[in-house]
Protein backbone atom coordinates (compact mmCIF):
# COMPACT_ATOMS: atom_id res chain seq x y z
CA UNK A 1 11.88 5.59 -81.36
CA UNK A 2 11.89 2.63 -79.02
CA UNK A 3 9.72 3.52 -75.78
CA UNK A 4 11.63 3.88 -72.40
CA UNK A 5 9.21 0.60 -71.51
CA UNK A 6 10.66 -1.29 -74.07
CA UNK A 7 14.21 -0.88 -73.98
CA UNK A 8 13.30 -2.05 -70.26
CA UNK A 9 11.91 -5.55 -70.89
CA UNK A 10 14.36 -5.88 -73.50
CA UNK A 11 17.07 -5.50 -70.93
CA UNK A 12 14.97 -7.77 -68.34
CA UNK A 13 14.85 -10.36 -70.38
CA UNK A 14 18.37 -10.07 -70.76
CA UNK A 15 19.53 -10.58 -67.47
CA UNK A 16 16.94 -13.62 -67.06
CA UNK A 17 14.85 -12.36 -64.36
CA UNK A 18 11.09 -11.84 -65.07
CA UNK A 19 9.48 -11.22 -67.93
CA UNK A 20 7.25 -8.10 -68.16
CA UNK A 21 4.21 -9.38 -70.54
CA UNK A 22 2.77 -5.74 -72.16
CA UNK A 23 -0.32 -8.19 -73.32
CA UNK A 24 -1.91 -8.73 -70.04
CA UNK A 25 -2.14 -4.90 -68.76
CA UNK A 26 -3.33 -2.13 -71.51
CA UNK A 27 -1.78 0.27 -73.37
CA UNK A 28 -2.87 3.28 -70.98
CA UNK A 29 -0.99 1.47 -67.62
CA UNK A 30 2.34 0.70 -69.87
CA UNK A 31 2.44 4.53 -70.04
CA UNK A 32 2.03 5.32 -65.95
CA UNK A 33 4.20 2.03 -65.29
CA UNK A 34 7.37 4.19 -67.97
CA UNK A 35 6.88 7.33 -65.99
CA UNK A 36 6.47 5.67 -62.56
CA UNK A 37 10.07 3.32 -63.51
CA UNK A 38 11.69 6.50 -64.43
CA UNK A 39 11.86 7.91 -61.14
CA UNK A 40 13.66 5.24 -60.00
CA UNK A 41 11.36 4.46 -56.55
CA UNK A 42 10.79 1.50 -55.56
CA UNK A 43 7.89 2.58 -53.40
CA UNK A 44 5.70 3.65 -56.28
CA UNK A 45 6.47 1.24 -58.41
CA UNK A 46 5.22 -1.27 -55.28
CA UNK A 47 2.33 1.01 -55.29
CA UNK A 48 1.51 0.54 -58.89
CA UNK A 49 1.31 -3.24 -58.51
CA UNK A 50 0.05 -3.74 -54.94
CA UNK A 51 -3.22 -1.19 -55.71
CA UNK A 52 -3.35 0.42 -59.56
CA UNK A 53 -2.23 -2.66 -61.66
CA UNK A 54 -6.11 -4.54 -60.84
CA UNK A 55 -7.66 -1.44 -62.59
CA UNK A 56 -5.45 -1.48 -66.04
CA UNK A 57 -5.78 -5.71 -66.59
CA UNK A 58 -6.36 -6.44 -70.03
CA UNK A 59 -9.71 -8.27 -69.45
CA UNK A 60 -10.54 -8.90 -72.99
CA UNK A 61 -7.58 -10.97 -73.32
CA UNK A 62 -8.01 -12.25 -69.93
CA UNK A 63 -11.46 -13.34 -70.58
CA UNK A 64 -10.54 -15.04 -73.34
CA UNK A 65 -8.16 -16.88 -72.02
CA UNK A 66 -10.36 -18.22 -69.19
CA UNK A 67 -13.11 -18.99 -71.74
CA UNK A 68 -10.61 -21.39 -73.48
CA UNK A 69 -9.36 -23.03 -70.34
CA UNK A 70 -13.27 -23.91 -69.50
CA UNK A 71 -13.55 -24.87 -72.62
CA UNK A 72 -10.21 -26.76 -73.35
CA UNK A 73 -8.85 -30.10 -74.66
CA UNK A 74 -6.83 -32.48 -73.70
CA UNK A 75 -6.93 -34.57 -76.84
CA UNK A 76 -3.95 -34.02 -78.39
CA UNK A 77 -1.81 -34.26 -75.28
CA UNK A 78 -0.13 -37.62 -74.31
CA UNK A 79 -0.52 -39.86 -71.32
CA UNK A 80 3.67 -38.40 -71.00
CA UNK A 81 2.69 -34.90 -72.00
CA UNK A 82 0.36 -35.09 -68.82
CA UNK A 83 3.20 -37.10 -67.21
CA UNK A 84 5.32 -34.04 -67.43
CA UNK A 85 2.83 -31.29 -66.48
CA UNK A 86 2.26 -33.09 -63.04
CA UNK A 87 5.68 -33.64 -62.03
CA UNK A 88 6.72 -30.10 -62.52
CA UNK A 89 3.57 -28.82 -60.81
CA UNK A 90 3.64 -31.41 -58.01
CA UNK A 91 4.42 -29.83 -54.56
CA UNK A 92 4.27 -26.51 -55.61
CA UNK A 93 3.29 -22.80 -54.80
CA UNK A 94 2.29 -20.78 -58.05
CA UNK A 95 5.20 -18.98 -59.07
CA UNK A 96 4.08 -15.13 -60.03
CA UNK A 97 7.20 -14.73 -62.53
CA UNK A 98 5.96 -18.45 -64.66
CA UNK A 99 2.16 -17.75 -64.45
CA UNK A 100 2.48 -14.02 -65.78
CA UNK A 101 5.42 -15.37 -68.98
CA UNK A 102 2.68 -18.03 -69.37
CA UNK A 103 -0.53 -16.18 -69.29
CA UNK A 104 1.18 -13.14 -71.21
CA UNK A 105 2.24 -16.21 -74.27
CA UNK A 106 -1.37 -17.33 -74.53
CA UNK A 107 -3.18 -14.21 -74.89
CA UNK A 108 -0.42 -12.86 -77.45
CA UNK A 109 -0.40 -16.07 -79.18
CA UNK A 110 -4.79 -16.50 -79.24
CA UNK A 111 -5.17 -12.51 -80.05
CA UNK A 112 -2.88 -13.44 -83.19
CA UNK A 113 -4.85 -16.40 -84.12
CA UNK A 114 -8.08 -14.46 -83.94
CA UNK A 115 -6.70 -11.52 -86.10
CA UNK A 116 -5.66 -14.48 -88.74
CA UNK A 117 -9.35 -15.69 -88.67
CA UNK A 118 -11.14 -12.18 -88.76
CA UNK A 119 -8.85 -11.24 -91.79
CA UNK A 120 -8.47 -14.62 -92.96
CA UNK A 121 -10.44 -13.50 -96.50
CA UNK A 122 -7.82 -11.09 -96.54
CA UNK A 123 -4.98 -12.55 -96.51
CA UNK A 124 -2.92 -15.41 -98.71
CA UNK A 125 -2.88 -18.92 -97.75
CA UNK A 126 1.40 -18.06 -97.67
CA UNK A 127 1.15 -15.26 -94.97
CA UNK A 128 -1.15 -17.45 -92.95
CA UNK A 129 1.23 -20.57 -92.55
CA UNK A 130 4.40 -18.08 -92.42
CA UNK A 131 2.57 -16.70 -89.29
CA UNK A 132 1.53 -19.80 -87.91
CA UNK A 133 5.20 -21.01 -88.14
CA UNK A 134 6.80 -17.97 -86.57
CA UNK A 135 4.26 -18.49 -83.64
CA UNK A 136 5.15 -22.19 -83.17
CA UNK A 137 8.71 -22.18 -82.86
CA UNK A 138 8.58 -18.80 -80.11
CA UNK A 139 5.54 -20.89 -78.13
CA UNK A 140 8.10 -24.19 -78.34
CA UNK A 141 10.95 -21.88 -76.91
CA UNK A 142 8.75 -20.50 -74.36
CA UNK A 143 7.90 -24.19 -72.98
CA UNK A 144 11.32 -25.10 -72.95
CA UNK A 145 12.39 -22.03 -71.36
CA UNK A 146 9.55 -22.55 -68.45
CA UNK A 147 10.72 -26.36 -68.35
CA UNK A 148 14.09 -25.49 -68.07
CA UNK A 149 13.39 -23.34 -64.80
CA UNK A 150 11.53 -26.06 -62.99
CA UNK A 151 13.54 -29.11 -64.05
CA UNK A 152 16.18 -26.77 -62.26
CA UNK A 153 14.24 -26.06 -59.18
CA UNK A 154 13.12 -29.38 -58.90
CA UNK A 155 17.01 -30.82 -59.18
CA UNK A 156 17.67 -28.41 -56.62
CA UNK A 157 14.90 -29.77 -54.38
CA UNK A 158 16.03 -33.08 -55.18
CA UNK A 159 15.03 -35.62 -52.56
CA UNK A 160 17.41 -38.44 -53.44
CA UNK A 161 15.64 -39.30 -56.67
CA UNK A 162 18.83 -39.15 -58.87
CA UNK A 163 22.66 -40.14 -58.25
CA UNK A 164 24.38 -37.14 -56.43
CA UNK A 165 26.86 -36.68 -58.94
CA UNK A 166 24.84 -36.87 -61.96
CA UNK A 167 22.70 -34.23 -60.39
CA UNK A 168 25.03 -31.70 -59.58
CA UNK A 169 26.36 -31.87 -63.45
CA UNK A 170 23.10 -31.70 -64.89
CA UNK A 171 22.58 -28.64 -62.07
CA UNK A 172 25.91 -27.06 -63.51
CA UNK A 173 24.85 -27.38 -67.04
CA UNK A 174 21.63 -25.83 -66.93
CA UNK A 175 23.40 -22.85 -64.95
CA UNK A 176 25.69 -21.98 -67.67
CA UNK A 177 23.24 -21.92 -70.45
CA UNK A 178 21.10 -20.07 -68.25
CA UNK A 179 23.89 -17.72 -67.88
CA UNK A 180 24.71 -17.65 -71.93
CA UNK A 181 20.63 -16.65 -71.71
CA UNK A 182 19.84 -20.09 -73.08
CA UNK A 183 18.35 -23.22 -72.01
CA UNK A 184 18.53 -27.10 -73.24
CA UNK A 185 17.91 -28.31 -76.01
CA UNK A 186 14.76 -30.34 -75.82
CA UNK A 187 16.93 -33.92 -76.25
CA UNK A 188 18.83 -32.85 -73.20
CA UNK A 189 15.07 -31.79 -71.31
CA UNK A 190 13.84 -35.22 -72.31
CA UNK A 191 16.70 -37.01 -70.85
CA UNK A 192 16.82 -35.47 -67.48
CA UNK A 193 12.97 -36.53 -67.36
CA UNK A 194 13.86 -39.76 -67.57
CA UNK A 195 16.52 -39.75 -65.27
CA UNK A 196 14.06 -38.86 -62.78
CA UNK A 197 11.49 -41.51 -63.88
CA UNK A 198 9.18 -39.24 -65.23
CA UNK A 199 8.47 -40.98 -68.81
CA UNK A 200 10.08 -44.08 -70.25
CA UNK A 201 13.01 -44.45 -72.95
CA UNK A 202 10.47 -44.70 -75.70
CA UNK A 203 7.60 -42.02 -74.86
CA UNK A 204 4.82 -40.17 -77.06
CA UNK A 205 5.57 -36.90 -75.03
CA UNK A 206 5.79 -33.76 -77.38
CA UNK A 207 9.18 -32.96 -76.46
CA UNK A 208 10.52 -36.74 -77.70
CA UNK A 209 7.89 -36.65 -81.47
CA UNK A 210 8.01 -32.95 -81.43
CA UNK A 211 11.61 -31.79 -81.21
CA UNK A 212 12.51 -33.80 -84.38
CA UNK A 213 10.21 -31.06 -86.62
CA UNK A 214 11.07 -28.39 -84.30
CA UNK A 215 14.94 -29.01 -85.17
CA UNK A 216 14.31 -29.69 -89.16
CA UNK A 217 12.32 -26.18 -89.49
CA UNK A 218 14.58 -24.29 -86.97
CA UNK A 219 18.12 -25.02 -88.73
CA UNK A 220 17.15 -25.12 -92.15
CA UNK A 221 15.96 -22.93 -95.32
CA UNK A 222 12.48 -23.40 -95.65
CA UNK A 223 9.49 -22.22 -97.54
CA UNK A 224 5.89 -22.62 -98.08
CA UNK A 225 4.88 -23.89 -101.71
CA UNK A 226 1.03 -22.97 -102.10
CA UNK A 227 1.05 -25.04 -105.73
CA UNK A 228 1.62 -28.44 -103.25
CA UNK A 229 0.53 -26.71 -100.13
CA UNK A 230 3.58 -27.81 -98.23
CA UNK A 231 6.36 -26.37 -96.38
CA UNK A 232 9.45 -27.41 -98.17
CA UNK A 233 12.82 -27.75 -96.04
CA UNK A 234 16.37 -26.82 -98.32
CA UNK A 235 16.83 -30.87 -98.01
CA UNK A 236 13.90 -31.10 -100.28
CA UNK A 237 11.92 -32.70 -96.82
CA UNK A 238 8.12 -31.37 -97.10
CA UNK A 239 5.71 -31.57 -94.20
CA UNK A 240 2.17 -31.18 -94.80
CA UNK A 241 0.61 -27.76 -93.53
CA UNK A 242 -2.01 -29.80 -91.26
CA UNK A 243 1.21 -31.41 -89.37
CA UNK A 244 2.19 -27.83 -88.63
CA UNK A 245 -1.07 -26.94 -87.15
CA UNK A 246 -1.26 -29.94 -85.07
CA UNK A 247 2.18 -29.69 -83.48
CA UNK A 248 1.17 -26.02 -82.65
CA UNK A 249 -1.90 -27.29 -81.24
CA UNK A 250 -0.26 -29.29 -79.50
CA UNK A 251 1.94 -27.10 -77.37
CA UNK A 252 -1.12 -24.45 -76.99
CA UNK A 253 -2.67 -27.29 -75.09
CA UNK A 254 0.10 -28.00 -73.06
CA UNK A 255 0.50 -24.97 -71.86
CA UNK A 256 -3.55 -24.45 -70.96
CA UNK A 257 -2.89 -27.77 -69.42
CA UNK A 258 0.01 -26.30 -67.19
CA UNK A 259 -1.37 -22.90 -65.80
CA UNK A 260 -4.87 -24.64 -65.36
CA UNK A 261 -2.97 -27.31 -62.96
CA UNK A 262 -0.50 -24.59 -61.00
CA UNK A 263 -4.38 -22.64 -61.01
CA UNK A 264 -5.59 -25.58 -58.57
CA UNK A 265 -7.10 -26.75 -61.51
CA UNK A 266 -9.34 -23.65 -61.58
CA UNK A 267 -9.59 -22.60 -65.20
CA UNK A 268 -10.04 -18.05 -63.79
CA UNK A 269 -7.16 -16.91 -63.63
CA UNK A 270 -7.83 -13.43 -63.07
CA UNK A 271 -7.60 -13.49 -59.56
CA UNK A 272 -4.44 -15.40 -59.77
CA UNK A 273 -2.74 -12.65 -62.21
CA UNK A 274 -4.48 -9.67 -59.33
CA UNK A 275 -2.29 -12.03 -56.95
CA UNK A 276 0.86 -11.60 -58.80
CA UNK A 277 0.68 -8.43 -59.33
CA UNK A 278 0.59 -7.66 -55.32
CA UNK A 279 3.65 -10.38 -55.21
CA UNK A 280 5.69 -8.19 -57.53
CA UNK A 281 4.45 -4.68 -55.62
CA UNK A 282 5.96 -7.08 -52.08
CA UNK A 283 9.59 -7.19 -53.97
CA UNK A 284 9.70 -3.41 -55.11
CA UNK A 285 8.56 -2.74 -51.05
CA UNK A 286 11.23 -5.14 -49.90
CA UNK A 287 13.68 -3.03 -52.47
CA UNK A 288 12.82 -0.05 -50.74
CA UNK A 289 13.36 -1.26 -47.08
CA UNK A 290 16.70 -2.54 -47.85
CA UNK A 291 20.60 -1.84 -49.13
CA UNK A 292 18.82 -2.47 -52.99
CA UNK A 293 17.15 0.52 -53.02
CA UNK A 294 20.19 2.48 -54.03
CA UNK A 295 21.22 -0.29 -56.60
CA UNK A 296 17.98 -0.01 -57.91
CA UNK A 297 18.22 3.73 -58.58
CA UNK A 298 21.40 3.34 -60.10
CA UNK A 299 20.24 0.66 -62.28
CA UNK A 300 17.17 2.80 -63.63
CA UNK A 301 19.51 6.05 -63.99
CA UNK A 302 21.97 3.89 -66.00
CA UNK A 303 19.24 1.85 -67.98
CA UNK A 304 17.93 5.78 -68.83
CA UNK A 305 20.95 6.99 -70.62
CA UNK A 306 21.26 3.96 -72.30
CA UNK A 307 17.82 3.92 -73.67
CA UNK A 308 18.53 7.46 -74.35
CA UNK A 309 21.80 6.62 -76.23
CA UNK A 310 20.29 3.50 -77.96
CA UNK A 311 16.79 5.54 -79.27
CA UNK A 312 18.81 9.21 -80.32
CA UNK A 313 22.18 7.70 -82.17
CA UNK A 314 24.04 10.13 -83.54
CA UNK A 315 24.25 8.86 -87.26
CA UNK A 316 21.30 10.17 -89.21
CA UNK A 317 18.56 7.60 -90.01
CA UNK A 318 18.09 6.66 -93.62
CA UNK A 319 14.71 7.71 -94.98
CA UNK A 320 12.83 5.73 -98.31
């Protein structure tokens, strides 16, 4: 049965608002934050995050995340790659909501990779590309979700460095895949870049080399062939494995890259996360002082019976 917790982010997520990360708070908070969320107060939940949230952090993951950010890279990354990351982070507070998605990615993403290498004996060559796949193409959507959200803000802020009319179609386009829960595709990213004079025409960025490999694995058949050690696309394309793992690298140190910058270039981040967390608990206290409070109670009340309808149907389950 689907936790009440669950059918909540899943319904978050849906209406494009924030996105609750479980991986940065532990298992024994998720269960106080479902009961607290159930009584539909806005005052408790601003409780939770303003003074109980600090004490249920995930700091292993936390930790490790730090440790990799003094420790990090920027090898792989492009003079446009870097380009990009200073553009969007030029000018601008930290926003709670991107450094939480972004922080709550790279521990999900690194815990997987250790489990892969702890167990690697364990498991076939097969499993380990299939996962290593499967966590490339939901990082790449991640970044071009986050990208999406500041290329808007940014057009938005725009201080007269793109034509007027151009900029209020690219702002309407954005808005209605936003509101289909999409964003660009990564073609349409680059090329609002460039309007801006970001990167040039012909740029080494990993959303102009990248997208090309994203596209061929994410609209067609594929497989892994251990007897060539390749993946094979249904157009008989094969890519070696180590391509793979470098693209993947590639976006993992982008997005180090990215929160260390919106950090002030300060690779902890704990204190950072301890600050959203009071940011969120300010919104749920701003809920409660206002006309949302009743809204809110109504939304929790209705999300209730819908979890309740969604985790108890009334067919019977098939057992094997």
């Amino acid at each position: 049965m689907t936790s009440f917790i669950e059918f909540m982010i899943k319904k978050i997520k849906q209406e494009q608002k924030v996105v609750i990360h479980t991986k940065i708070l532990n298992s024994e908070s998720l269960q106080k934050l479902e009961r607290i969320i159930q009584t539909g107060s806005p005052i408790r939940m601003s409780l939770f995050y303003e003074t109980e949230a600090v004490k249920y952090l995930n700091e292993t993951g936390i930790d490790m995340i730090c440790k990799i950010l003094k420790e990090r890279s920027r090898n792989l990354l492009s003079n446009d790659d870097l380009k990009i990351i200073n553009f969007i982070s030029k000018s601008k507070r930290v926003d709670f909501s991107e450094f939480l998605d972004i922080t709550g990615n790279l521990i999900y993403a690194y815990e997987v990779l250790g489990e892969m290498n702890k167990n690697r004996k364990c498991l076939s060559k097969s499993l380990v590309v299939t996962l290593t796949l499967w966590l490339y193409l939901n990082i790449y959507e991640t970044v071009l979700k986050i990208l999406t959200e500041n290329i808007l803000r940014l057009l938005i802020e725009d201080n007269n460095k793109m034509e007027t009319q151009k900029r209020k179609k690219y702002i309407e386009y954005i808005n209605k895949k936003i509101d289909k829960g999409e964003h660009p595709e990564a073609g349409k990213i680059e090329e609002i870049l460039r309007e801006f004079g970001v990167i040039p025409r012909n740029n080494s960025s990993f959303i102009s080399k990248g997208r090309f490999f994203r596209n061929k694995l994410s609209h067609a058949n594929l497989y892994y062939d251990e007897v060539i050690d390749k993946l094979v696309l249904s157009n008989g394309a094969t890519y070696n494995v180590e391509y793979l793992k470098q693209e993947f690298e590639i976006l993992l140190e982008f997005l180090l890259e990215w929160i260390y910058t919106i950090n002030y270039r300060n690779p902890d981040i704990k204190s950072t996360l301890i600050r959203s967390f009071k940011s969120l608990g300010k919104i749920f206290r701003d809920i409660e002082r206002s006309h949302l409070k009743r809204r809110y109670n109504s939304l929790i009340i209705e999300w209730v019976k819908e979890w309740k309808a969604e985790s108890q149907p009334n067919s019977p389950k098939t057992t094997w």
